[in-house]
C-alpha atoms as a PDB file:
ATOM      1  CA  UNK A   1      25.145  -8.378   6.700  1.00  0.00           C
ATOM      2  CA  UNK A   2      22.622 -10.722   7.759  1.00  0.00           C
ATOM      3  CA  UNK A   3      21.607 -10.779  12.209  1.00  0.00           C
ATOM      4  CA  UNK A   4      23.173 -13.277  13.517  1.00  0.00           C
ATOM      5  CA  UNK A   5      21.616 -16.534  13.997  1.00  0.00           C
ATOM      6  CA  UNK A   6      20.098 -16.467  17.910  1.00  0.00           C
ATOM      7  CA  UNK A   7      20.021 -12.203  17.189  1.00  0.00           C
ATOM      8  CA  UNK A   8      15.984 -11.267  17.987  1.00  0.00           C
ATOM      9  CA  UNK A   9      14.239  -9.639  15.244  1.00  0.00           C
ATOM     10  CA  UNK A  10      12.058  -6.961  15.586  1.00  0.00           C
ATOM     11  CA  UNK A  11       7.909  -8.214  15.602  1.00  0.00           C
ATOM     12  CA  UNK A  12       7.804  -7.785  12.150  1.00  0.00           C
ATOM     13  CA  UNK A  13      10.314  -9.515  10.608  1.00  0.00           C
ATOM     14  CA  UNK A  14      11.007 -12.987  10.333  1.00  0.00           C
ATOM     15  CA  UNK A  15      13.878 -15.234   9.225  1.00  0.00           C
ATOM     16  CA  UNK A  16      13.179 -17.586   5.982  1.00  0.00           C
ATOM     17  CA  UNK A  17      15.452 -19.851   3.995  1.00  0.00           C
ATOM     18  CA  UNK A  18      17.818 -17.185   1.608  1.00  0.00           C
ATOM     19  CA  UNK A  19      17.034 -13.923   3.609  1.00  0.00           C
ATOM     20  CA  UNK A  20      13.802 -12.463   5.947  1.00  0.00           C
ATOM     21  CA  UNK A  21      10.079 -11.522   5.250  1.00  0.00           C
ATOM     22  CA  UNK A  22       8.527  -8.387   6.979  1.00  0.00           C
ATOM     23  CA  UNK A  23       5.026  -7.695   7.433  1.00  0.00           C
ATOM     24  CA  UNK A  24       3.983  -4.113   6.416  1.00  0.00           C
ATOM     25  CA  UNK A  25       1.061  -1.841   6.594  1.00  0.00           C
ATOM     26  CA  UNK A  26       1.636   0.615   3.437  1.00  0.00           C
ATOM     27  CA  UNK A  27      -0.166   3.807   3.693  1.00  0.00           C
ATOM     28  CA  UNK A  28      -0.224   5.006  -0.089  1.00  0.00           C
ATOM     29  CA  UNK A  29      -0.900   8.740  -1.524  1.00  0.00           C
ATOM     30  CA  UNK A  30       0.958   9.915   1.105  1.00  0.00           C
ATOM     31  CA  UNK A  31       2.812  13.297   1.036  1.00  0.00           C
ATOM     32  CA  UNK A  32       6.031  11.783   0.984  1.00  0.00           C
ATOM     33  CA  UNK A  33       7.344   8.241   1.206  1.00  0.00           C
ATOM     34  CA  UNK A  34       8.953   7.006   4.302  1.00  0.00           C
ATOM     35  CA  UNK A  35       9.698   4.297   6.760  1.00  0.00           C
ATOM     36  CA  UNK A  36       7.134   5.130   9.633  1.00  0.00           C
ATOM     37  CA  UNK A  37       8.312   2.408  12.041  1.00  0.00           C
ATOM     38  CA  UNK A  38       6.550  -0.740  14.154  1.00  0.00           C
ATOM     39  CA  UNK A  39       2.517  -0.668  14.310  1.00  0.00           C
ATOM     40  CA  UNK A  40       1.606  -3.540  16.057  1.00  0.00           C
ATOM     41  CA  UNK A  41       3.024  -6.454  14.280  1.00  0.00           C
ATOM     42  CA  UNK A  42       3.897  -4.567  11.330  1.00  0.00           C
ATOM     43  CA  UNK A  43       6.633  -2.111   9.704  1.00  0.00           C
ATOM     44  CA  UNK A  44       4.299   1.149   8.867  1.00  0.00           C
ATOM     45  CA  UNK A  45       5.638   2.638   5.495  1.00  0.00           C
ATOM     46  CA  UNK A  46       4.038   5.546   3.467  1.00  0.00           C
ATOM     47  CA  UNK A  47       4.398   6.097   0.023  1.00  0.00           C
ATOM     48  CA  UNK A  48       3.806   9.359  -2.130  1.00  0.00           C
ATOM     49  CA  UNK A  49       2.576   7.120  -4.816  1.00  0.00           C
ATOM     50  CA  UNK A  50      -1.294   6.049  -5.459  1.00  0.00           C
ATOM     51  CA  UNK A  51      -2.638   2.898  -5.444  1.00  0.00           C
ATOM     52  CA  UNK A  52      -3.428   2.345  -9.082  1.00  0.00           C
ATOM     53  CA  UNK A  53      -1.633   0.060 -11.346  1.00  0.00           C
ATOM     54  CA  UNK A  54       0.961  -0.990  -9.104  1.00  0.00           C
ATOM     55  CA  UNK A  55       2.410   2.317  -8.563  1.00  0.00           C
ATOM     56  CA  UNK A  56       2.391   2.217  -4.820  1.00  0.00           C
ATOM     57  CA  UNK A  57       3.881  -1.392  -5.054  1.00  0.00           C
ATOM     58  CA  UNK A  58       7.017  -0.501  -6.752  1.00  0.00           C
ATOM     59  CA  UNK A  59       7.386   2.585  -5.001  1.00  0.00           C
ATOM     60  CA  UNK A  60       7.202   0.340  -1.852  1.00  0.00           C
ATOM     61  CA  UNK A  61      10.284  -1.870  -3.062  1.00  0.00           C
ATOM     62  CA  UNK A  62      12.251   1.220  -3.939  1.00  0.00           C
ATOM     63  CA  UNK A  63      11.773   2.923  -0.825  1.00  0.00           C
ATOM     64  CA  UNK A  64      12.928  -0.797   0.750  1.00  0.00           C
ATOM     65  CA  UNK A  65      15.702  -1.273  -1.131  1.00  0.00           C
ATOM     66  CA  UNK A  66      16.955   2.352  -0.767  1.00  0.00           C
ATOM     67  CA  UNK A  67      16.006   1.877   3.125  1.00  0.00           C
ATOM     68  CA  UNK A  68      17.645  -1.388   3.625  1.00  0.00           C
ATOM     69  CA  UNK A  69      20.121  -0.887   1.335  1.00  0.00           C
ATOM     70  CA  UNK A  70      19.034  -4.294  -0.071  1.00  0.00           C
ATOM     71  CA  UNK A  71      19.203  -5.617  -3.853  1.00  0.00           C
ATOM     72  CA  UNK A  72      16.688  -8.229  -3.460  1.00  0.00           C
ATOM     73  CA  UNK A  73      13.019  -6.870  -1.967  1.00  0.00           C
ATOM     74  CA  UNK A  74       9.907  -8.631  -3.169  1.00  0.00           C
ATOM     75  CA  UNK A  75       6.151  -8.738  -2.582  1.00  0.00           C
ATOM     76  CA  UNK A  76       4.843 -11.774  -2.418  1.00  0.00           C
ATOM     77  CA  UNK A  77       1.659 -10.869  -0.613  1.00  0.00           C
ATOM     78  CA  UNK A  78      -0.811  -8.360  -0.584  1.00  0.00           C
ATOM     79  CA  UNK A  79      -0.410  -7.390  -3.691  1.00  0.00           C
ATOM     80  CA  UNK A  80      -3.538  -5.352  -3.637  1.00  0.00           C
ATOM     81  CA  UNK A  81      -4.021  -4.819   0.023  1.00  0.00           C
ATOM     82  CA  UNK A  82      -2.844  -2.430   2.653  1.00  0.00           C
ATOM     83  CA  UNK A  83      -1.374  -5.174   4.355  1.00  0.00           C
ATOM     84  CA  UNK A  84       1.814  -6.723   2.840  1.00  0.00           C
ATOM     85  CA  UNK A  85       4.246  -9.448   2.961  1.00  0.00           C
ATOM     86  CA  UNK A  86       7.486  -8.866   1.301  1.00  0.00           C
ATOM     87  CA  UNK A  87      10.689 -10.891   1.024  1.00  0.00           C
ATOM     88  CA  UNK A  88      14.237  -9.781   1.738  1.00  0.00           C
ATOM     89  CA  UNK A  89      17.115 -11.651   0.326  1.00  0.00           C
ATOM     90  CA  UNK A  90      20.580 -11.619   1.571  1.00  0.00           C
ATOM     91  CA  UNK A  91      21.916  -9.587  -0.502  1.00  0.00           C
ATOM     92  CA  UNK A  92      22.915  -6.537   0.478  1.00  0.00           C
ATOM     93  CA  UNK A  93      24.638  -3.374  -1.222  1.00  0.00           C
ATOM     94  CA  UNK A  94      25.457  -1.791   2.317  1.00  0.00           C
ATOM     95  CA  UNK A  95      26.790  -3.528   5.077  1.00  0.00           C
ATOM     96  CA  UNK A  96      24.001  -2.476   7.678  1.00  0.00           C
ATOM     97  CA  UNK A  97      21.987  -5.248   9.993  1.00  0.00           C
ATOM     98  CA  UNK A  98      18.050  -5.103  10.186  1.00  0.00           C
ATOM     99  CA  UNK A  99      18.165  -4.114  13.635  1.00  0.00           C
ATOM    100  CA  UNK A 100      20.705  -1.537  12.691  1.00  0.00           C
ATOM    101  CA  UNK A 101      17.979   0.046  10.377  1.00  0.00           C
ATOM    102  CA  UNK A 102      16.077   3.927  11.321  1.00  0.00           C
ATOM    103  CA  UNK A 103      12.760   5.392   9.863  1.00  0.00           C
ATOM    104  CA  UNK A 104      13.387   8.206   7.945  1.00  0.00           C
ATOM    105  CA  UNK A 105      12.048  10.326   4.617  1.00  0.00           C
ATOM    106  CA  UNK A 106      13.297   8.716   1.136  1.00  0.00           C
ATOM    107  CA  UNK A 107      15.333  10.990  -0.879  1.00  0.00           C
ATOM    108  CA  UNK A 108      12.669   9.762  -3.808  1.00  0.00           C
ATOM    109  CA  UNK A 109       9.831  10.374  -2.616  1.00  0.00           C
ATOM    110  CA  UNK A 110       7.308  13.266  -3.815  1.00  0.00           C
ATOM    111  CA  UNK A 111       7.270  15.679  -0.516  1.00  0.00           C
ATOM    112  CA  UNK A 112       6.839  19.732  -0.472  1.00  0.00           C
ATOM    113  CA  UNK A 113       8.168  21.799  -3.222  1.00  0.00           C
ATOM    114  CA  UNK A 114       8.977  18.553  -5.164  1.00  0.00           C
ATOM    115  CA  UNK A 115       6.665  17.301  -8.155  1.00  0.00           C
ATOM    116  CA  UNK A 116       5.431  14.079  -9.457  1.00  0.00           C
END
């Protein structure tokens, strides 16, 4: 369930036609992948995966969709950058709000005691 319409966003997320775009700043060969939370004008996200061949770009929208409990996650810019732009459509599996939305550890992601 979408914000509604005069509902503030945080910083980093904005409202476009068909869903939102967030701004991120992906930290990748992390430990473990997670949400971090706001840095600046940005979403902070870590992801276990490296950054070679796209790895830590899918691992991004899986962590995303698992976090926002969101079908539709996209990147659409940054592709090979620290700093990303990725779009969020409407559709949601889980009826949860983007303000409603906590950092925490994905259950997916490579952390101690769990392999590659």
């Amino acid at each position: 369930m979408a914000p509604p319409a005069g509902a503030a966003l945080p910083p980093f997320a904005r409202r476009v036609e068909g869903g939102f775009v967030i701004l991120l700043k992906v930290v990748p060969g992390a430990s473990r992948s997670e949400v971090v939370g706001p840095l600046g004008g940005r979403l902070k996200v870590r992801v276990a995966a490296p950054p070679e061949g796209g790895k830590a770009n899918r691992a991004v929208v899986r962590l995303l969709r698992e976090w926002l409990g969101a079908r539709d996650v996209e990147i659409v810019a940054g592709h090979g950058s620290a700093e990303k732009t990725v779009r969020i459509g409407l559709t949601f599996g889980r009826r949860r709000s983007l303000r409603e939305r906590r950092p925490r550890t994905s259950k997916t992601g490579a952390g101690p005691g769990r392999g590659i």
